[in-house]
C-alpha atoms as a PDB file:
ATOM      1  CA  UNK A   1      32.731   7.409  38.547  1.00  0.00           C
ATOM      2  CA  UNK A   2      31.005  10.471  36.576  1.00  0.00           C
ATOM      3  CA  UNK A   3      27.748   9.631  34.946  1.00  0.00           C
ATOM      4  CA  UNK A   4      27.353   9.305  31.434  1.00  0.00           C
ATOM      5  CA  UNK A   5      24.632  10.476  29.343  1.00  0.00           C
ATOM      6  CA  UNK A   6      24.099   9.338  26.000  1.00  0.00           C
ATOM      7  CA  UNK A   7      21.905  12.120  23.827  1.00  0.00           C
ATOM      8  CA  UNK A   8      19.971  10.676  20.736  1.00  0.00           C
ATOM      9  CA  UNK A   9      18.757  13.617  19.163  1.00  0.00           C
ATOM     10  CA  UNK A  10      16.926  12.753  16.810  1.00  0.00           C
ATOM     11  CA  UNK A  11      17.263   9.053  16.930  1.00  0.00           C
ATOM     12  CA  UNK A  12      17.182   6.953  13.740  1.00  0.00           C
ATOM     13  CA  UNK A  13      16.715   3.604  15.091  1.00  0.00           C
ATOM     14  CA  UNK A  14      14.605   2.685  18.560  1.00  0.00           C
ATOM     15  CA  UNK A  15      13.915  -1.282  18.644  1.00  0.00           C
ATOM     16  CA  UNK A  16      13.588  -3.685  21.100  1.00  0.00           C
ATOM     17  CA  UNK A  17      14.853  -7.593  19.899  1.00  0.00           C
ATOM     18  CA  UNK A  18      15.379 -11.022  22.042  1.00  0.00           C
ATOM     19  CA  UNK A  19      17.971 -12.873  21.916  1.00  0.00           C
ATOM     20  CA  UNK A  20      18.070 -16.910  22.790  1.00  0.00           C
ATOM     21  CA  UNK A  21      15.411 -19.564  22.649  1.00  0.00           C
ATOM     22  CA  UNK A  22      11.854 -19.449  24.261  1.00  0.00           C
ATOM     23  CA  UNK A  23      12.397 -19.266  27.787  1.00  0.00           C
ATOM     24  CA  UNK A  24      15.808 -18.380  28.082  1.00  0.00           C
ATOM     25  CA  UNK A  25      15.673 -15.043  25.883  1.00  0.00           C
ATOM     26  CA  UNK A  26      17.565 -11.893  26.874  1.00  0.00           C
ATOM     27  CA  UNK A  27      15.785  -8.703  25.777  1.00  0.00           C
ATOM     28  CA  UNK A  28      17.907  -5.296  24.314  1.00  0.00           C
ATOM     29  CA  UNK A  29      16.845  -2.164  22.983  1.00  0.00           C
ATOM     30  CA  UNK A  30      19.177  -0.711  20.510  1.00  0.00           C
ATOM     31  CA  UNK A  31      19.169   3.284  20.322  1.00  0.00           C
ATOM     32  CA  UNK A  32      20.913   4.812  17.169  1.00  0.00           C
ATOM     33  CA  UNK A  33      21.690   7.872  16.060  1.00  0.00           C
ATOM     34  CA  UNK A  34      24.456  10.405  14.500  1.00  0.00           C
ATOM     35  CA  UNK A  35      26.435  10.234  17.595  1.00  0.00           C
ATOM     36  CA  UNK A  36      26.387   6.539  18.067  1.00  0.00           C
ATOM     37  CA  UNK A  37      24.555   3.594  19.469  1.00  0.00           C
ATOM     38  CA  UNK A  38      23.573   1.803  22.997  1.00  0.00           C
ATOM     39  CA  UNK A  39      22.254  -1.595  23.631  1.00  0.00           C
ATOM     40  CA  UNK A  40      20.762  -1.941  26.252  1.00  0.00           C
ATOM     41  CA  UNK A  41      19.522  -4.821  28.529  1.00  0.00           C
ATOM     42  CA  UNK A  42      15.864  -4.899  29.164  1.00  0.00           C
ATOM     43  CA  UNK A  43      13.637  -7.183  31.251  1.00  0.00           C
ATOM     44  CA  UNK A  44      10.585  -8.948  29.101  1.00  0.00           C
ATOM     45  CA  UNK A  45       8.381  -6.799  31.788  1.00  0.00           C
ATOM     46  CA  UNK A  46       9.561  -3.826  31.419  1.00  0.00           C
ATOM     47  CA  UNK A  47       9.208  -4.538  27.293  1.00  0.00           C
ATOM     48  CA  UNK A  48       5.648  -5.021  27.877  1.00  0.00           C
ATOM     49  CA  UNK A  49       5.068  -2.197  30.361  1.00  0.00           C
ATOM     50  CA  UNK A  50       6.996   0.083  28.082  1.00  0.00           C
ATOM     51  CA  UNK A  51       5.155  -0.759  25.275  1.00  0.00           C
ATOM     52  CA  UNK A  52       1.323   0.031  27.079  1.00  0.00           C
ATOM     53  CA  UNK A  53       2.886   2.855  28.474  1.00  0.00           C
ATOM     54  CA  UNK A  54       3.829   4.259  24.588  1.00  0.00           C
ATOM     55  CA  UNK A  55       0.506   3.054  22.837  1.00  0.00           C
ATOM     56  CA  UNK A  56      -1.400   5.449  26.145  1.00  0.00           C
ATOM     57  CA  UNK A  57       0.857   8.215  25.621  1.00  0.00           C
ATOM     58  CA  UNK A  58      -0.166   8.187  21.500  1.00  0.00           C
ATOM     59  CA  UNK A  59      -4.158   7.851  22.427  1.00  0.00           C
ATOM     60  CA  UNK A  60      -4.002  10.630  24.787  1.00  0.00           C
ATOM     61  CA  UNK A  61      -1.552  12.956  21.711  1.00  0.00           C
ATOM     62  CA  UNK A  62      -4.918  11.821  20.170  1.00  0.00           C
ATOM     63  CA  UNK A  63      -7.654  12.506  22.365  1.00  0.00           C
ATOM     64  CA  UNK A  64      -6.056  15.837  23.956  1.00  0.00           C
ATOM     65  CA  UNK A  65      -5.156  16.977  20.104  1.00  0.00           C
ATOM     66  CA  UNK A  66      -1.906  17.779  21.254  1.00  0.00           C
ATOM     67  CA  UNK A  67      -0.121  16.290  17.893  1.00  0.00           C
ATOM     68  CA  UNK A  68      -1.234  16.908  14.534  1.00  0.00           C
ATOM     69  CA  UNK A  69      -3.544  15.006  12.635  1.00  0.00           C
ATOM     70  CA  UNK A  70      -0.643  14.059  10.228  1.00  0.00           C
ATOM     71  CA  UNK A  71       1.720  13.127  12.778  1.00  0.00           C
ATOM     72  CA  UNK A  72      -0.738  11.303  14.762  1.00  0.00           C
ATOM     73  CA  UNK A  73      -2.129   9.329  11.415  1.00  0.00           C
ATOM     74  CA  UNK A  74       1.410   8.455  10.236  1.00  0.00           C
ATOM     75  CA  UNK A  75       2.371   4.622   9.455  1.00  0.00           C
ATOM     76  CA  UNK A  76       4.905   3.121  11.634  1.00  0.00           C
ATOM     77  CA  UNK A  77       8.012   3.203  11.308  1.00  0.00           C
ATOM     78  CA  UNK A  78       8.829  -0.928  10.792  1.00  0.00           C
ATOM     79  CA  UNK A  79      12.667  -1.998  11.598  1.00  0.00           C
ATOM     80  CA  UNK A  80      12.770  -5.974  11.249  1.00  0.00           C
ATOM     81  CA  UNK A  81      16.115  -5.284  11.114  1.00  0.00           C
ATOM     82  CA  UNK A  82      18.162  -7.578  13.722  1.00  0.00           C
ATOM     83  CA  UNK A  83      19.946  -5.838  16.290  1.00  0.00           C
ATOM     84  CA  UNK A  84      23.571  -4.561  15.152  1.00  0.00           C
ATOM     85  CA  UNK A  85      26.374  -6.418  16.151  1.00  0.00           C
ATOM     86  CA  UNK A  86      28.256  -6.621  17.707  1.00  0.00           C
ATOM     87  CA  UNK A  87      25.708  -7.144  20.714  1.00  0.00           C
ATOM     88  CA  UNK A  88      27.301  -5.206  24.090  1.00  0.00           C
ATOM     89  CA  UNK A  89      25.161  -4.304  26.689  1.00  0.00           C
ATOM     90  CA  UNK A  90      26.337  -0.572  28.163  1.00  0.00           C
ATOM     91  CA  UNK A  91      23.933  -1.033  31.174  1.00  0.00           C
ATOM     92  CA  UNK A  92      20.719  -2.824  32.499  1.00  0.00           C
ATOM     93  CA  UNK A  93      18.106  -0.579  32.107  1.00  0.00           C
ATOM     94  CA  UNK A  94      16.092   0.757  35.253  1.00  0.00           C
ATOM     95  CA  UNK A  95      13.785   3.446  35.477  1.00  0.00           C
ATOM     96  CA  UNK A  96      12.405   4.587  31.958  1.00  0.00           C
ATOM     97  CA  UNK A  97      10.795   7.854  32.036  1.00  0.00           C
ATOM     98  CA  UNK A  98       8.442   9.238  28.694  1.00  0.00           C
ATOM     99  CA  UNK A  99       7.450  13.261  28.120  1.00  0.00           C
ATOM    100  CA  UNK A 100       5.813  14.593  25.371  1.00  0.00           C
ATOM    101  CA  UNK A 101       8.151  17.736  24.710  1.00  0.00           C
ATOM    102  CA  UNK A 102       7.907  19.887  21.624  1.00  0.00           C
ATOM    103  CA  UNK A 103       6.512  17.587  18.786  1.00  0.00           C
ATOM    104  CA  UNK A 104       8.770  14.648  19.907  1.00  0.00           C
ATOM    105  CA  UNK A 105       8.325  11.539  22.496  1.00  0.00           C
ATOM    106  CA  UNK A 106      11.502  11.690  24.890  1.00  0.00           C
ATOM    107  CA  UNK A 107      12.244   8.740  26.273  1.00  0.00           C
ATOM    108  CA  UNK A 108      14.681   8.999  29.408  1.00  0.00           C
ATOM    109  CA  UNK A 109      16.150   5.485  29.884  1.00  0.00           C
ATOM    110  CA  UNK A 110      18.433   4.940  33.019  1.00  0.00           C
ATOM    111  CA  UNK A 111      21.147   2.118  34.439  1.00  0.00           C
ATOM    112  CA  UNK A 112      20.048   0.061  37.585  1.00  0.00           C
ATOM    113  CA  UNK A 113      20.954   1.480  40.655  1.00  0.00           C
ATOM    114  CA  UNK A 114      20.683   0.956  44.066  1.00  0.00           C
ATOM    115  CA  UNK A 115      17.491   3.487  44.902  1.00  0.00           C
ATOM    116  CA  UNK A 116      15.711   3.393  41.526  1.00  0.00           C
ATOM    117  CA  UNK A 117      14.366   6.716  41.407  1.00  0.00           C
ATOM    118  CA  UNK A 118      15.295   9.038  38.086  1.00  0.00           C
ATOM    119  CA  UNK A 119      17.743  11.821  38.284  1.00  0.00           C
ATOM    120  CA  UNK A 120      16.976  13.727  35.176  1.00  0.00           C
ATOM    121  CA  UNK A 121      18.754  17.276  36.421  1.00  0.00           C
ATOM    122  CA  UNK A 122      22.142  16.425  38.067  1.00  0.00           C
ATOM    123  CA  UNK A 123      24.782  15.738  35.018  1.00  0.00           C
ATOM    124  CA  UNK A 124      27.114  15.417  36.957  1.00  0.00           C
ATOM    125  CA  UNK A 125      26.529  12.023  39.265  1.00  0.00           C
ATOM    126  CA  UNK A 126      24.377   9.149  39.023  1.00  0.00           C
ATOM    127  CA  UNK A 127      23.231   6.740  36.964  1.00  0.00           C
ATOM    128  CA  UNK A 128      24.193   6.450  33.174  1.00  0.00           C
ATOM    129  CA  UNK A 129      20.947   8.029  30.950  1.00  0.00           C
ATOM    130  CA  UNK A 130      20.093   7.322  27.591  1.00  0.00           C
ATOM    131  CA  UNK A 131      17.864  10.175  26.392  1.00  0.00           C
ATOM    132  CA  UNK A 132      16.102   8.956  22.885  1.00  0.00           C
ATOM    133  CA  UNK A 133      14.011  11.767  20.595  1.00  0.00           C
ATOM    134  CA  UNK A 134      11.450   9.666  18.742  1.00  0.00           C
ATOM    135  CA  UNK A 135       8.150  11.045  16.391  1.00  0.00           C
ATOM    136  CA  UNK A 136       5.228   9.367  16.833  1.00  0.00           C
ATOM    137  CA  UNK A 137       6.223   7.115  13.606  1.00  0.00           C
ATOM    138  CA  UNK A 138       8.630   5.415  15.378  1.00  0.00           C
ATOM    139  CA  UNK A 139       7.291   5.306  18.389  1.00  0.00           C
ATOM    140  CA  UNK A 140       4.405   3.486  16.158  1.00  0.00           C
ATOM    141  CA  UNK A 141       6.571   1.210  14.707  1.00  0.00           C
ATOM    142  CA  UNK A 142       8.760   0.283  17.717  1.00  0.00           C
ATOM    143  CA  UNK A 143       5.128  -0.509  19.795  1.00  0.00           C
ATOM    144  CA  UNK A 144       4.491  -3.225  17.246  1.00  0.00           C
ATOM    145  CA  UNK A 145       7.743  -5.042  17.158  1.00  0.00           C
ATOM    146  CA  UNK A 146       8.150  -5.380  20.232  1.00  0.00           C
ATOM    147  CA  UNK A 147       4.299  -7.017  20.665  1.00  0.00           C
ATOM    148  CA  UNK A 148       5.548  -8.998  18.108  1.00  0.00           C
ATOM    149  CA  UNK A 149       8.975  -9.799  20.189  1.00  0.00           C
ATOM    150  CA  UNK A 150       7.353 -10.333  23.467  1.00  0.00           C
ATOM    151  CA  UNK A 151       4.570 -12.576  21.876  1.00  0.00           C
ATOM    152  CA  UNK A 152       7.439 -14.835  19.942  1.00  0.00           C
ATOM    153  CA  UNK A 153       8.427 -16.662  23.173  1.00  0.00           C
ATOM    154  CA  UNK A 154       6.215 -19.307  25.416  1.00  0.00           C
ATOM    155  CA  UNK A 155       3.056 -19.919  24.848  1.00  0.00           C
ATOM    156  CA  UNK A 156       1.027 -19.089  27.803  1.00  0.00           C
ATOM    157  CA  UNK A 157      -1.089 -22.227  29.283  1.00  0.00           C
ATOM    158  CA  UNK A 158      -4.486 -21.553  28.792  1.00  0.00           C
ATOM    159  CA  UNK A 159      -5.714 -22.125  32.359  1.00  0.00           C
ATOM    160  CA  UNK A 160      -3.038 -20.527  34.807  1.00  0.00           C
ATOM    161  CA  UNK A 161      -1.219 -18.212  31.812  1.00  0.00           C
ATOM    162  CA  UNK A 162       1.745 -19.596  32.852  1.00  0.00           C
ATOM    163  CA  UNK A 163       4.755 -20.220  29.907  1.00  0.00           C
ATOM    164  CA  UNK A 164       4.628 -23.512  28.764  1.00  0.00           C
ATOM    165  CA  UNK A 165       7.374 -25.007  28.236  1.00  0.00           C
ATOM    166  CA  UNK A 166       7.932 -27.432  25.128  1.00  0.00           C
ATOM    167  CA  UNK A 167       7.437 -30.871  27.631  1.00  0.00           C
ATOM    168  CA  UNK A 168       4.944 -29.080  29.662  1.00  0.00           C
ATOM    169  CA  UNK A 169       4.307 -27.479  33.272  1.00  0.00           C
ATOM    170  CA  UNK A 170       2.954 -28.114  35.952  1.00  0.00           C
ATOM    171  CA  UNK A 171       0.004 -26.069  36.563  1.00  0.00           C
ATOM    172  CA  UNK A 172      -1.380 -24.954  39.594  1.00  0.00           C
ATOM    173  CA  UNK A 173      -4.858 -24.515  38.726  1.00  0.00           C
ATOM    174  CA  UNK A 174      -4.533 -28.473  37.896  1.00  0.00           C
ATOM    175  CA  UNK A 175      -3.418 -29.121  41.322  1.00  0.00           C
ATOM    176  CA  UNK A 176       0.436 -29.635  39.797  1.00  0.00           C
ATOM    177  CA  UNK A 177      -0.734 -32.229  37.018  1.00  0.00           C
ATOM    178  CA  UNK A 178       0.799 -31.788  34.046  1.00  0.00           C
ATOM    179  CA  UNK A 179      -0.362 -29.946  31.054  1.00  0.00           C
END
C-alpha cells in the first residue's frame, strides 16, 4: 500500500486531549488545517516526552537567539476546545521527529511500524507521515494543555509514584500493603 502523507501547512489547530476515565484514558492529537484534519492515537509517554522535548526546543530558540524576541515572547496559543468529532484514529503514532526550519517548528509525526526508524525522504513507501507547521505560539499553547491533560489522570502515590487508583494500590515500597 503507498504511503500517505498528510501536509499541515500552516496548521491551525495542534492539541493533544484524553479520552475515558483516569486510568483507562486513550490519548489523540488532533492536527487541523486548510486541507483537513488527523487524529491521531498517542501513548500518555510519548505526550509527556513530546511535550519536554517542545518546551527544550523553545529555550534553546531562546538561548541560541535563533527566533525573534517577539516570536519567542508571544502568549500561547490556548485551545480548550474538545477534540472534533467525530473521533477516528488514522494511525498510532510512532516516531515523532521536531526541526526548527525557517521561522516555524515542524513536527514530523509517523504511523507504527515494524522497525521504528523515520523515513522523512522516500514519498513513495513507508509509513503514513503527518507533517504539522506550528509558530512558537502554538507550540506554547499546545505544551500547556497537554501538562494540563497528562496531569488530569491518577494521582501518583507519594512514595513509589505509582497511579493510584480510586480504592488504592499496592505499593511496593510498602512491601505490597495497601495505600
Amino acid at each position: 500500500m503507498p504511503r500517505i502523507i498528510y501536509r499541515h501547512e500552516p496548521t491551525t489547530r495542534f492539541i493533544v486531549s484524553a479520552i475515558g476515565q483516569p486510568g483507562e484514558r486513550e490519548f489523540f492529537i488532533q492536527v487541523k488545517s486548510t486541507s483537513g484534519i488527523n487524529t491521531l492515537a498517542i501513548d500518555k509517554n510519548q505526550v509527556i516526552a513530546l511535550t519536554q522535548r517542545l518546551e527544550e526546543l523553545v529555550r534553546e530558540l531562546r538561548r541560541a537567539k535563533m527566533a525573534s524576541s517577539d516570536e519567542l515572547s508571544a502568549k500561547p496559543v490556548l485551545d480548550d476546545q474538545p477534540l472534533e468529532l467525530p473521533i477516528e484514529q488514522d494511525f498510532q503514532i510512532g516516531v515523532i521527529s521536531i526541526t526548527w526550519e525557517t521561522n516555524r517548528v515542524i513536527v514530523n509525526i509517523q504511523a507504527a511500524s515494524q522497525d521504528d526508524e523515520l523515513i522523512l525522504d522516500d514519498l513513495e513507501s513507508g509509513p503514513d507521515l503527518v507533517v504539522a507547521s506550528l509558530n512558537i505560539a502554538q507550540v506554547k499553547g499546545f505544551c500547556e494543555r497537554a501538562k494540563v491533560v497528562v496531569n488530569a489522570g491518577r494521582p501518583a502515590c507519594p512514595f513509589c509514584a505509582l497511579p493510584v487508583d480510586p480504592n488504592g494500590h499496592l505499593c511496593p515500597r510498602a512491601n505490597g500493603y495497601r495505600r
